[in-house]
Each structure stands twice: as C-alpha cells, then as structure tokens.
C-alpha atoms as a PDB file:
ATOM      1  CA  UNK A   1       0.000   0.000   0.000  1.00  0.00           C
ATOM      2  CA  UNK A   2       3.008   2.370   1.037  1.00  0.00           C
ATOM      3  CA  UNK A   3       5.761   2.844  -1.460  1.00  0.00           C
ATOM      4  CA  UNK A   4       8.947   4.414   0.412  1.00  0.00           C
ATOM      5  CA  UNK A   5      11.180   6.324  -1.480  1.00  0.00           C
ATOM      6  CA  UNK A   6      14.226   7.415  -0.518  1.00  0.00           C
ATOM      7  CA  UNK A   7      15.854  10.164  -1.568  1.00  0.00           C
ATOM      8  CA  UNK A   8      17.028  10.802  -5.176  1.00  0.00           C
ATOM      9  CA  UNK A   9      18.283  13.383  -6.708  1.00  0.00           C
ATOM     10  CA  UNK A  10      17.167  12.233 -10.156  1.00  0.00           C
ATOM     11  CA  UNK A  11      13.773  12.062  -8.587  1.00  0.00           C
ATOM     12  CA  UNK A  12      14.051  16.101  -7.264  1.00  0.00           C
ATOM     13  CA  UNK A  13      14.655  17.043 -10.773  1.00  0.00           C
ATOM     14  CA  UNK A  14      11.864  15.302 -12.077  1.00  0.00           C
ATOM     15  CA  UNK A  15       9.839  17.318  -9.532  1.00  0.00           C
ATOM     16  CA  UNK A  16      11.155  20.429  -9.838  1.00  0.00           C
ATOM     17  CA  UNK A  17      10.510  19.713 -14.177  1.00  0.00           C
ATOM     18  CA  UNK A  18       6.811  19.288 -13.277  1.00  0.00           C
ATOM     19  CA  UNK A  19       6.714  22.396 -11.214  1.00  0.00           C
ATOM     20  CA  UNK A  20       8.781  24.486 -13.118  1.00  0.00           C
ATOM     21  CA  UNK A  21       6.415  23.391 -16.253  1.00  0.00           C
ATOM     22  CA  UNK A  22       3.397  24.291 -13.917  1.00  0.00           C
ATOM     23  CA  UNK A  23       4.534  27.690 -13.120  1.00  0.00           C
ATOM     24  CA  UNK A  24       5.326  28.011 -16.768  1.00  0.00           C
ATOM     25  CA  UNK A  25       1.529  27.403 -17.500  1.00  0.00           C
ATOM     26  CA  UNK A  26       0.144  29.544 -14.910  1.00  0.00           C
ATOM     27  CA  UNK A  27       2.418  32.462 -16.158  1.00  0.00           C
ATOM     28  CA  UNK A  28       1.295  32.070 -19.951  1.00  0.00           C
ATOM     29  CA  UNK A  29      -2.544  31.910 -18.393  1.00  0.00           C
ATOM     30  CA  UNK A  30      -1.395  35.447 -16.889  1.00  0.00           C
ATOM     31  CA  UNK A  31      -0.625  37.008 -20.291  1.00  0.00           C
ATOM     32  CA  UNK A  32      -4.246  36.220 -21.249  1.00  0.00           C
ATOM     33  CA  UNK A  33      -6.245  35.919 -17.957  1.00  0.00           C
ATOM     34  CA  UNK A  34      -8.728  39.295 -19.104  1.00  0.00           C
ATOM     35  CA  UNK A  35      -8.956  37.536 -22.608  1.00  0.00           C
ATOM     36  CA  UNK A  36     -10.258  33.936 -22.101  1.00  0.00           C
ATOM     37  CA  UNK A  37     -14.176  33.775 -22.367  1.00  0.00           C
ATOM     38  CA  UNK A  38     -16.272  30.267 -23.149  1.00  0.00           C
ATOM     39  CA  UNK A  39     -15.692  29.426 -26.460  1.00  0.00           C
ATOM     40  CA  UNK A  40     -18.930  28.009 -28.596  1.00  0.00           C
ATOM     41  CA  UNK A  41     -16.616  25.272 -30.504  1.00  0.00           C
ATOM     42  CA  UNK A  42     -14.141  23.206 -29.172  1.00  0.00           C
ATOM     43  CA  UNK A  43     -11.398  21.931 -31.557  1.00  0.00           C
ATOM     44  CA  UNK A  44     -10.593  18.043 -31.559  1.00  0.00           C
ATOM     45  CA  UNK A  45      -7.294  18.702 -29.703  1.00  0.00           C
ATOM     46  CA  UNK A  46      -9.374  21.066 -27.029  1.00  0.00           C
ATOM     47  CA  UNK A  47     -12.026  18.044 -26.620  1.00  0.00           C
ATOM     48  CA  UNK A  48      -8.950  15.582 -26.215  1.00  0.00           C
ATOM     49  CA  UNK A  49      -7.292  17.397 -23.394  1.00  0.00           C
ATOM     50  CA  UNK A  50     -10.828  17.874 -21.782  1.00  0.00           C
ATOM     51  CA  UNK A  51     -11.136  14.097 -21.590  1.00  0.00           C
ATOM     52  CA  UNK A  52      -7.909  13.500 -20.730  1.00  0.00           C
ATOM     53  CA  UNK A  53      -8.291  15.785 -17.666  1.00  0.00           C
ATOM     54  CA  UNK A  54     -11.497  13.626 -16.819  1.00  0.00           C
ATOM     55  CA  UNK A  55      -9.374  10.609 -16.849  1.00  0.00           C
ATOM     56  CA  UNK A  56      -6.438  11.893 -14.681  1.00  0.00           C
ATOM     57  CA  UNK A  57      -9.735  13.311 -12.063  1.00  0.00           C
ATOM     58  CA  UNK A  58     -10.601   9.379 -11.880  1.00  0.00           C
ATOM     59  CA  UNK A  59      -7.043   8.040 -12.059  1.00  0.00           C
ATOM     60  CA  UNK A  60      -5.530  11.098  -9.419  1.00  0.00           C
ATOM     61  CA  UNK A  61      -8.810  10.317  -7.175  1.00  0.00           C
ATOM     62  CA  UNK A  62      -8.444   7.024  -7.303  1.00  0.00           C
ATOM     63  CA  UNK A  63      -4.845   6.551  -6.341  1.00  0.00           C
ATOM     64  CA  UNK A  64      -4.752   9.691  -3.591  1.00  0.00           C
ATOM     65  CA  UNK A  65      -8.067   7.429  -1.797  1.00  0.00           C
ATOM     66  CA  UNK A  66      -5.679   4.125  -1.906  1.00  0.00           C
ATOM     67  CA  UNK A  67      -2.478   6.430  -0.442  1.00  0.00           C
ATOM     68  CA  UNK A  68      -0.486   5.893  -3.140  1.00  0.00           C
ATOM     69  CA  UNK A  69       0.550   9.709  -2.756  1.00  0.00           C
ATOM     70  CA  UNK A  70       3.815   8.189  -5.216  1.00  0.00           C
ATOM     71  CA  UNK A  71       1.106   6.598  -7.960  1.00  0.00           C
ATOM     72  CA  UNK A  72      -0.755   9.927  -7.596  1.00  0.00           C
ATOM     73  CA  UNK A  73       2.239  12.029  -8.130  1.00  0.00           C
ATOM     74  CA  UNK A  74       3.485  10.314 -11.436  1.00  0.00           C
ATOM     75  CA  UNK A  75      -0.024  10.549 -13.018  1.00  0.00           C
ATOM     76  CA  UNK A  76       0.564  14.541 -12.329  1.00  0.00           C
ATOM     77  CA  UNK A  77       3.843  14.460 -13.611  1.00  0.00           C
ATOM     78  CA  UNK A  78       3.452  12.695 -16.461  1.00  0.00           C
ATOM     79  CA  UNK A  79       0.205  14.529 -17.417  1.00  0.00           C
ATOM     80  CA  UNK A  80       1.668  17.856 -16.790  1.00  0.00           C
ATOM     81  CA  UNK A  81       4.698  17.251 -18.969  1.00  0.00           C
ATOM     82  CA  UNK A  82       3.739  14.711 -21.378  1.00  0.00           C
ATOM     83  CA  UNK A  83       0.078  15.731 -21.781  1.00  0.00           C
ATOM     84  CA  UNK A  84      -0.113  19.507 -21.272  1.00  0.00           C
ATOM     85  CA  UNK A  85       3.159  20.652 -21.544  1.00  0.00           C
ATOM     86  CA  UNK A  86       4.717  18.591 -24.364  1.00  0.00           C
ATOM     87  CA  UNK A  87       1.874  18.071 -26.710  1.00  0.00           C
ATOM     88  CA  UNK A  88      -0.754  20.438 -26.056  1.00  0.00           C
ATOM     89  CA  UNK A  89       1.119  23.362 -25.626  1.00  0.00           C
ATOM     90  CA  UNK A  90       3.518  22.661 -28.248  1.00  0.00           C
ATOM     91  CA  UNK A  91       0.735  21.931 -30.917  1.00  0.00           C
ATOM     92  CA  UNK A  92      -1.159  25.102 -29.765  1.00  0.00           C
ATOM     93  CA  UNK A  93       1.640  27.597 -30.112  1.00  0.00           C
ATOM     94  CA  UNK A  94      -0.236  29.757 -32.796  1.00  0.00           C
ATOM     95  CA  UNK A  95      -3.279  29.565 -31.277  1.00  0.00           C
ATOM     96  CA  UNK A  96      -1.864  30.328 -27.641  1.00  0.00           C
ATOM     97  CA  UNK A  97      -0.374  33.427 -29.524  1.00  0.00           C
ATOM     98  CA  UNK A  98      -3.352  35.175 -30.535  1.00  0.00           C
ATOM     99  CA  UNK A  99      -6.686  36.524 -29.050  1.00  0.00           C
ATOM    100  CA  UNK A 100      -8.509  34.739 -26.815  1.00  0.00           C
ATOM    101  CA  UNK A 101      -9.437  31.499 -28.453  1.00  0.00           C
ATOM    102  CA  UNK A 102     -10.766  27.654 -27.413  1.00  0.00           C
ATOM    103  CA  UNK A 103      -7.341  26.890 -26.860  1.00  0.00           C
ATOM    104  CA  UNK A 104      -6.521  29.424 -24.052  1.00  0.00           C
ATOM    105  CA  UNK A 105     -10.495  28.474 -22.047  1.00  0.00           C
ATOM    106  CA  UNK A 106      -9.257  24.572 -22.450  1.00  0.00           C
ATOM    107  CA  UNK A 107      -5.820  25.192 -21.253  1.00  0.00           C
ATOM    108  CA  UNK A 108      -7.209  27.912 -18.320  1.00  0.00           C
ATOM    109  CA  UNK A 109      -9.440  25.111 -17.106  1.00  0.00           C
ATOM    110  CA  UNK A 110      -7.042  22.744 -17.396  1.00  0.00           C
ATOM    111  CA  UNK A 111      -4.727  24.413 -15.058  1.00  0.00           C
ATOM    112  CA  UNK A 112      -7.460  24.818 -12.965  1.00  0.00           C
ATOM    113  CA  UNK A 113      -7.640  21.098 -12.133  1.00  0.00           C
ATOM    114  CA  UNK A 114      -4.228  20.417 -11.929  1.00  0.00           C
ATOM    115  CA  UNK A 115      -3.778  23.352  -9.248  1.00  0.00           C
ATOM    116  CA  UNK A 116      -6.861  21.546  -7.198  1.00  0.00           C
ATOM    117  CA  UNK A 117      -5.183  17.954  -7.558  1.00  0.00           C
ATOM    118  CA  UNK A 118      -1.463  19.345  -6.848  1.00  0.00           C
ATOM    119  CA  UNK A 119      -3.112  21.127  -3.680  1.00  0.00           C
ATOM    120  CA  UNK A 120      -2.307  18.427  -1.140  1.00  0.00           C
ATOM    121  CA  UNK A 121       1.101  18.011  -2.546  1.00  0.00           C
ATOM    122  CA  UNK A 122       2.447  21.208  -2.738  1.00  0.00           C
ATOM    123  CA  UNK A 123      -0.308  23.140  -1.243  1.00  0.00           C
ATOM    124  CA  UNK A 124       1.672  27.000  -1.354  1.00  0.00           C
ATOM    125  CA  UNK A 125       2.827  26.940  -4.824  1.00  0.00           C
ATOM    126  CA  UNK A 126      -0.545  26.000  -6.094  1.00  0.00           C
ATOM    127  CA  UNK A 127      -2.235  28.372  -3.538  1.00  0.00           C
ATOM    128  CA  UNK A 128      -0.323  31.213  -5.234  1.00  0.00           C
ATOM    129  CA  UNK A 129      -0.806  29.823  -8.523  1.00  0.00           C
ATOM    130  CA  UNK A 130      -4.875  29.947  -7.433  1.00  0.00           C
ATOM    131  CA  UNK A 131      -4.669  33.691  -5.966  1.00  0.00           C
ATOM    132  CA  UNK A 132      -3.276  34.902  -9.659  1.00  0.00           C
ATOM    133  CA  UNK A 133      -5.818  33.186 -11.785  1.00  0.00           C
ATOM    134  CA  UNK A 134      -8.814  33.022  -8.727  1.00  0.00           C
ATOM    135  CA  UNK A 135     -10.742  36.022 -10.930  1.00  0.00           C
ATOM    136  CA  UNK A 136      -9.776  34.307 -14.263  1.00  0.00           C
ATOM    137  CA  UNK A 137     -11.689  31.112 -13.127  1.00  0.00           C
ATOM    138  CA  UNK A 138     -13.834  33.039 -11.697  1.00  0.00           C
ATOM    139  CA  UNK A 139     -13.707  31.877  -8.032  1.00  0.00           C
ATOM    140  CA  UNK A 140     -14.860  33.443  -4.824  1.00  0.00           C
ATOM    141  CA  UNK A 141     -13.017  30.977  -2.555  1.00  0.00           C
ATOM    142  CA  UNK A 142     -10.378  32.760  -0.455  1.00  0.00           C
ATOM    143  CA  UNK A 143      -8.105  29.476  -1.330  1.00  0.00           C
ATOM    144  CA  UNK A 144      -7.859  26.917  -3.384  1.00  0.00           C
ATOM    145  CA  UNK A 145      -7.580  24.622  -0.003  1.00  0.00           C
ATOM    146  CA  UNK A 146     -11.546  25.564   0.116  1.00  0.00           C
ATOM    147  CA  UNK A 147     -12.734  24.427  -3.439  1.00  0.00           C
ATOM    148  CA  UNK A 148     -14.393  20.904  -4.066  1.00  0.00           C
ATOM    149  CA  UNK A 149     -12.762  18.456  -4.925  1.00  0.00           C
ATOM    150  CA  UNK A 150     -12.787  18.413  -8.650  1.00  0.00           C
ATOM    151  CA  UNK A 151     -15.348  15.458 -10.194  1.00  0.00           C
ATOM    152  CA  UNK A 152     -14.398  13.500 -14.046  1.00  0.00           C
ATOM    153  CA  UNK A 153     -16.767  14.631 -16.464  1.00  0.00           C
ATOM    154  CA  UNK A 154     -17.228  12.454 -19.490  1.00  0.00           C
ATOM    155  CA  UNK A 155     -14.350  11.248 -21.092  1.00  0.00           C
ATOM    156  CA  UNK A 156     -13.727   9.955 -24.716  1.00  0.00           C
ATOM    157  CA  UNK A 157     -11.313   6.770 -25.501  1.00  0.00           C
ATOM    158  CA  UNK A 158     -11.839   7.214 -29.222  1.00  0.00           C
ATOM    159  CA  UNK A 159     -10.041  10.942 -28.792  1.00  0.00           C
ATOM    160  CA  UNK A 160      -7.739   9.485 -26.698  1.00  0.00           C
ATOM    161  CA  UNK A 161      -6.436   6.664 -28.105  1.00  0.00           C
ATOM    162  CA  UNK A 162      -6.209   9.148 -31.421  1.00  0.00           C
ATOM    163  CA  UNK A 163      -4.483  11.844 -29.594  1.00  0.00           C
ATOM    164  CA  UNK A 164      -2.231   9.227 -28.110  1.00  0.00           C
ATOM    165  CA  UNK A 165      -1.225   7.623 -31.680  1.00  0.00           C
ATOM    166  CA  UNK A 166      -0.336  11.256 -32.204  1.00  0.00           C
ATOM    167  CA  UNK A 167       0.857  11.996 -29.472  1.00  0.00           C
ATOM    168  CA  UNK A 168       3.643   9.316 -29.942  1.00  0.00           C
ATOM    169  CA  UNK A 169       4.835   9.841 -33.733  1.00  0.00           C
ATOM    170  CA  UNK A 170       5.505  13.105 -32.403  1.00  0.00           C
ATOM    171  CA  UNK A 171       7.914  12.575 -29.493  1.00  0.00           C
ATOM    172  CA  UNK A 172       9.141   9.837 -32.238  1.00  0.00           C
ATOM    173  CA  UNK A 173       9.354  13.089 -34.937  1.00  0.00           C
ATOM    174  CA  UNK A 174      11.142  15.231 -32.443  1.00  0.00           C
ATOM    175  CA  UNK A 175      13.649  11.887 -31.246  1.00  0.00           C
ATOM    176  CA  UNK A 176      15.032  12.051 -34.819  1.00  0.00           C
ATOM    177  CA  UNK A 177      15.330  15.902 -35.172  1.00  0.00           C
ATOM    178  CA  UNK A 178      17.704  15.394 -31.392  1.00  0.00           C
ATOM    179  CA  UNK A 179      19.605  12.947 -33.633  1.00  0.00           C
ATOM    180  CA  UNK A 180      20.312  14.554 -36.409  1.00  0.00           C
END
C-alpha cells in the first residue's frame, strides 16, 4: 500500500521539471487571464485534453483514496509534462499566440484542475498559482484549499487513443530531429 522512497536526486529534478512546467503554465494563463471567455466550438485537440483531464480526475482520485501519494504524483507528472506541456502546448503555439481562443479556455481550465489535484502536494505553490488566476476562473473561494474536490466529467477513448497515436509519432518526430 506504502511505497517508500528514498531520496534521489534524479527524482528532485523530475519534480522540480513538473513544477517548473506548472509555473510556466500559470504564467502564460497570466498574459491572457482578461482575454479567455467560453468558447462556442471546441477543436478536436481542445475536446482531447478535456477528456484527458477527466481521466487523470478518476485516475488522481483514485490513487490519492488508496495512499499511493507516489502513484498519484506520477499521473501529475506525467500529465503535466507529457500531456499539457509537451503536446498540447507545443501543438497550440499559434493559437496560444493570438486573441482569446478555445485553446486558451481549455488550457485555463485545465490548469485549474491540476492546481486543485497538486493542492495536497504542494499546497503554497498552487495556492499562489490559485490567488493569480482566482478572478480568471472566476472563483470566490479565499483558497484553493476551500474548493471541491474536482469530479471526471465524461471522457472519450476514441479521442484518446487518437491523440495518443499522435501523441507518440511526435515525441518519435522530435527523437530524430535530437539525432540529427
């Protein structure tokens, strides 16, 4: 039930990549926090990292109620960089760029759940992280320590399985560019 870890510094800066990633995220959010209304139309990539926050809602849930605070962390981590980070933000750069668009609400809301689901970790990074975007979310909470706990809304394998297939000729892509 309890995995002990001892310490690592490999493991530090694979934390410290995750955070410095997050802060990274909320600090682009801050460039277009008075921008980002509802959009009518999400695009397919929009609807895949909706689902795919769903699924890391049931997986993060599900592994913080089992105290596998170490399970719970890597789904973070690995959805922070691989999924948010990496991909989404990568493939988004034009859109991230201009007005406010689908791509800055999905991302905003986004970064909304991971700052409620990072909360226990590392409850004062994501607590200042929450008082700089509070009015972009628009939240009247005085902390993000006093916000339900977020609930999955519907997910979608068929986008994810897509986005994943994606997903991985890309890091493949970007692999052979490092090689060359």
């Amino acid at each position: 039930m309890w995995n002990s870890v001892n310490y690592d510094e490999k493991e530090i800066k694979l934390v410290y990549r995750m955070l410095n990633a997050y802060w990274n995220m909320h600090e682009l959010l801050q460039l277009h926090a008075k921008k980002i209304v509802k959009p009518q139309k999400l695009e397919y990539i929009d609807e895949w990292l909706k689902s795919r926050t769903n699924t890391v809602i049931k997986q993060f849930t599900q592994s913080m109620e089992e105290y596998d605070v170490t399970q719970a962390t890597r789904i973070l981590y690995d959805f922070v960089l691989e999924d948010v980070s990496r991909f989404y933000i990568q493939a988004n750069r034009t859109r991230l760029k201009q007005e406010s668009n689908a791509a800055h609400h999905t991302l905003s809301q986004t970064m909304k759940t991971i700052t409620q689901l990072l909360s226990p970790i590392t409850p004062f990074i994501t607590e200042k992280v929450y008082q700089n975007l509070k009015t972009t979310w628009n939240e009247k909470e005085e902390s993000v320590h006093h916000l339900d706990w977020p609930t999955p809304g519907p997910t979608n394998e068929k986008i994810e399985k897509e986005m994943g297939i994606v997903k991985e000729l890309v890091k493949k892509k970007r692999t052979l560019e490092e090689r060359i």
